[in-house]
Protein backbone atom coordinates (compact mmCIF):
# COMPACT_ATOMS: atom_id res chain seq x y z
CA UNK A 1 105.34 197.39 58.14
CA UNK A 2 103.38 195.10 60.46
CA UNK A 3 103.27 192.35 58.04
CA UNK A 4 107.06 192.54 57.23
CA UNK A 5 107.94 192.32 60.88
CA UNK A 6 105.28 189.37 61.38
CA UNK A 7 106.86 187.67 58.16
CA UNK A 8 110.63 188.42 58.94
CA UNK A 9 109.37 187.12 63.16
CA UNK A 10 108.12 183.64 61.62
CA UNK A 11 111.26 183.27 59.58
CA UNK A 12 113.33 183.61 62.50
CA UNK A 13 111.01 181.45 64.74
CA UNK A 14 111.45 178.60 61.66
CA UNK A 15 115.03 179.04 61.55
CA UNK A 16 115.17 178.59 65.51
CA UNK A 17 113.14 175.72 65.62
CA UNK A 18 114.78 173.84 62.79
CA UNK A 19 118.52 174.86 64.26
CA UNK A 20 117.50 173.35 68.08
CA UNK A 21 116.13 170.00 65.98
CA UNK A 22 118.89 170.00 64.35
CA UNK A 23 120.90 170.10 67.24
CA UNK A 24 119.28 167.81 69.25
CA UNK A 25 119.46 164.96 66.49
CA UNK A 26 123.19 165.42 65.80
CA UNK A 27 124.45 166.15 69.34
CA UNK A 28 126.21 163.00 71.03
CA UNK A 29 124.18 162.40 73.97
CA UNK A 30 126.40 159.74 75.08
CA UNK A 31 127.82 162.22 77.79
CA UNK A 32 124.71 162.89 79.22
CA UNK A 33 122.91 161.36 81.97
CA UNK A 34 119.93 159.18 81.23
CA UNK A 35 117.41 160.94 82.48
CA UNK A 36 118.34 163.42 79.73
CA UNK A 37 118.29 161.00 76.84
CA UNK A 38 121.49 159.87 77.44
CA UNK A 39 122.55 156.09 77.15
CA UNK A 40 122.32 153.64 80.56
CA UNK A 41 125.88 153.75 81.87
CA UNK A 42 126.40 150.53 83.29
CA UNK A 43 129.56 149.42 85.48
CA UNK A 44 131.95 146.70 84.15
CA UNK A 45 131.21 143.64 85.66
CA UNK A 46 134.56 142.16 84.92
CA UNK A 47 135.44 138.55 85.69
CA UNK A 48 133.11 137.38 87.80
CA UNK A 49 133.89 133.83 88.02
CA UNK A 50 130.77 131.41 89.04
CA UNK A 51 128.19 133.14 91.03
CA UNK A 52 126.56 134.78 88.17
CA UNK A 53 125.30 131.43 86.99
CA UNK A 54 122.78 131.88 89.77
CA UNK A 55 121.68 135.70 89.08
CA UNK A 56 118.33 135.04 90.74
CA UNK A 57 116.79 136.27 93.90
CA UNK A 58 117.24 134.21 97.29
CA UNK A 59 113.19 132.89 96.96
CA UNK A 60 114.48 131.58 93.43
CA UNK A 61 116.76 129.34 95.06
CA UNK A 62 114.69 126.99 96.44
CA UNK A 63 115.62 123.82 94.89
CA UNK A 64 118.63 123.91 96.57
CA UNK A 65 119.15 122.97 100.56
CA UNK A 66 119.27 126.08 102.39
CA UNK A 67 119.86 126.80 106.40
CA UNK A 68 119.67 129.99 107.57
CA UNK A 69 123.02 131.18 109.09
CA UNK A 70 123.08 134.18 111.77
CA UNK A 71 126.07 135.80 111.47
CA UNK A 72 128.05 139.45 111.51
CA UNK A 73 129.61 141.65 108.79
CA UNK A 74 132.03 144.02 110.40
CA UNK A 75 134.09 146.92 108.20
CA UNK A 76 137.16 149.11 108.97
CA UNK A 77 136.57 152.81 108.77
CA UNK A 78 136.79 154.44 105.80
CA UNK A 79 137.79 157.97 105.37
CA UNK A 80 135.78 160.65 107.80
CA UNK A 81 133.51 157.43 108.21
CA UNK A 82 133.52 155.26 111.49
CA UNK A 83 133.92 151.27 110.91
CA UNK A 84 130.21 149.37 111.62
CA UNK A 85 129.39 145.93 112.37
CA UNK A 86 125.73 144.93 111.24
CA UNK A 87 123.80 141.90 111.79
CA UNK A 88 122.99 139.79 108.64
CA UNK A 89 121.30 136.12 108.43
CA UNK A 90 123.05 134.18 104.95
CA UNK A 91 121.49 131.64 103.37
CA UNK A 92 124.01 128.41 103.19
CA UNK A 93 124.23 125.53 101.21
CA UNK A 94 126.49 122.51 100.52
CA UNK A 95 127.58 124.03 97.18
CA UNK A 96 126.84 128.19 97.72
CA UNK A 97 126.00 131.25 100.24
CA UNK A 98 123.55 133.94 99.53
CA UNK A 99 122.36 137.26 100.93
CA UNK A 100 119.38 139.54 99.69
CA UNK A 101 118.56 142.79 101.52
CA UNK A 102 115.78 145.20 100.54
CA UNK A 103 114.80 145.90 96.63
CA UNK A 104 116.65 143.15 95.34
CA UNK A 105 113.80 142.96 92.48
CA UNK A 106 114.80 146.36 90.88
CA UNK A 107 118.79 145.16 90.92
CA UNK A 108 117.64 142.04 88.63
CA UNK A 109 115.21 143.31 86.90
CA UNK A 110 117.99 146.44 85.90
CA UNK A 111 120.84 144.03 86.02
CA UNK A 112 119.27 141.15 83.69
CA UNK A 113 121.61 138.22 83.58
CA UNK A 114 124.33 140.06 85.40
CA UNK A 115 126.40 140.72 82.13
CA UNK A 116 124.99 144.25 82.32
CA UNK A 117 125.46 146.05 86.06
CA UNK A 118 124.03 149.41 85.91
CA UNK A 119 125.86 152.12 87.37
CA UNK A 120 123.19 153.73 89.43
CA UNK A 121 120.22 152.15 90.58
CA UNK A 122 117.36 154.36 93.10
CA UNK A 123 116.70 151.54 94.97
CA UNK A 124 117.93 150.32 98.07
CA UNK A 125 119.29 146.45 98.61
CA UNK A 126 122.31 144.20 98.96
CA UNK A 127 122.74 141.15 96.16
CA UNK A 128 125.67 138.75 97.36
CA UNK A 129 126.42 135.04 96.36
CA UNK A 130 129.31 132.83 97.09
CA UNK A 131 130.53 130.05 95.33
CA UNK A 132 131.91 127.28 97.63
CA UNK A 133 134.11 124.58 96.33
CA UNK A 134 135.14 121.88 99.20
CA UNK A 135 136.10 124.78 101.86
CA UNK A 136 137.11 127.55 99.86
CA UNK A 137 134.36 130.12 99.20
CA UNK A 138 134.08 133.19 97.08
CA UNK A 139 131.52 136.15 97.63
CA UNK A 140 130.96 138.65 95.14
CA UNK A 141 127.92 140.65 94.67
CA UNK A 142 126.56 144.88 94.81
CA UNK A 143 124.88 146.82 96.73
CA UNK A 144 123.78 150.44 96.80
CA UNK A 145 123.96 153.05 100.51
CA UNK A 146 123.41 156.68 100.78
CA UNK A 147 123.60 157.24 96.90
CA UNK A 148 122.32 155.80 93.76
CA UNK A 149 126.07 154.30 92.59
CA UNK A 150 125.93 150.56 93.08
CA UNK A 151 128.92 149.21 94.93
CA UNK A 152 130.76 145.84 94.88
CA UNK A 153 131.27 142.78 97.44
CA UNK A 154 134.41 140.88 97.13
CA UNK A 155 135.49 138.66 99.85
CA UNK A 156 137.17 135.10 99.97
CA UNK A 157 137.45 132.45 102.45
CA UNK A 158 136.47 129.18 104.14
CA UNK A 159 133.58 127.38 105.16
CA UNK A 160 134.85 124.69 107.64
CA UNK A 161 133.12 122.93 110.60
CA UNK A 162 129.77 124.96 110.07
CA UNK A 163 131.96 128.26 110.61
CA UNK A 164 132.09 130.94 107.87
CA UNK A 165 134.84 133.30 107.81
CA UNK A 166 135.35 136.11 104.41
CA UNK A 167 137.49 138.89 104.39
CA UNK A 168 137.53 141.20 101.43
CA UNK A 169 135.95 144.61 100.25
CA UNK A 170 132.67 146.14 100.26
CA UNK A 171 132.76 149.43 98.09
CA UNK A 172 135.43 151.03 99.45
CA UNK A 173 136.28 149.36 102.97
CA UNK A 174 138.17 146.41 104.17
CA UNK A 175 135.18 143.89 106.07
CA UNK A 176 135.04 140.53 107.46
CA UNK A 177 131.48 138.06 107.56
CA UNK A 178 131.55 135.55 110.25
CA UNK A 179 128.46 133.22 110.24
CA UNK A 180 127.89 129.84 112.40
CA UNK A 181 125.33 127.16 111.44
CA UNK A 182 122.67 127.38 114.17
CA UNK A 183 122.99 124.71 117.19
């Protein structure tokens, strides 16, 4: 009797194993999060007009003439959130304006050439560039705060005088950049 329980226990163990294989090489794991086997989800990075022709770090840019610009981003409240106005130092040139904050590595290493954006990213950092044609400029970049989902910059508007002014969206508020060439 012991030997038709340990022969009818095997069977069942067999028919287990090869139903959970089964399973796991038909199931779609499209659905499921990477970190389970499921495929990078990555956000669309639409029409993104010039900047990404210069999807390097702020270091990379060096052939370029850069000044460093002191300068303010202030954004509305947003929900239970108050509005905040931060510091931030952009990098300027005749022909572009750039900002890098914290793990910017990780975002182009994940991110490629910029035709891929992934959708969540663990680290921490901010990624802009504006493209600046006579006095018109346009910012667009992504960032990531509090959670993994990265967020988009978008923000138009002039460069005249050595005075930058944007006003646009970052995520999901309504913010302004002022910046001044130094004296």
């Amino acid at each position: 009797m012991k030997k038709l329980l340990l022969g009818l226990g095997s069977l069942a163990g067999i028919v287990v194993i090869f139903g959970v294989w089964y399973f796991v090489e038909t199931y779609d794991r499209s659905e499921l999060p990477e970190w389970l086997g499921g495929e990078p989800q990555y956000v669309d990075s639409g029409d993104t007009g010039r900047v990404w022709s210069r999807f390097v770090a702020v270091t990379e840019l060096s052939d370029q003439d850069f000044e460093r610009w002191p300068g303010t981003l202030e954004c509305d409240p947003w929900e239970r959130w108050d509005g905040f106005s931060r510091d931030k130092t952009l990098w300027v040139s005749d022909n572009m304006v750039a900002y890098d904050n914290g793990d910017v590595a990780a975002f182009l290493e994940a991110a490629g050439d910029g035709t891929a954006i992934p959708a969540e990213l663990s680290a921490r950092f901010e990624w802009w560039r504006g493209d600046v044609q006579g006095t018109e400029v346009v910012m667009e970049g992504w960032y990531t705060a509090v959670t993994d989902e990265l967020k988009r910059l978008q923000m138009t508007g002039r460069l005249i005088d050595g005075a930058l002014l944007l006003e646009g969206t970052r995520g999901p508020r309504e913010c302004r950049i002022e910046a001044n060439r130094p004296q």
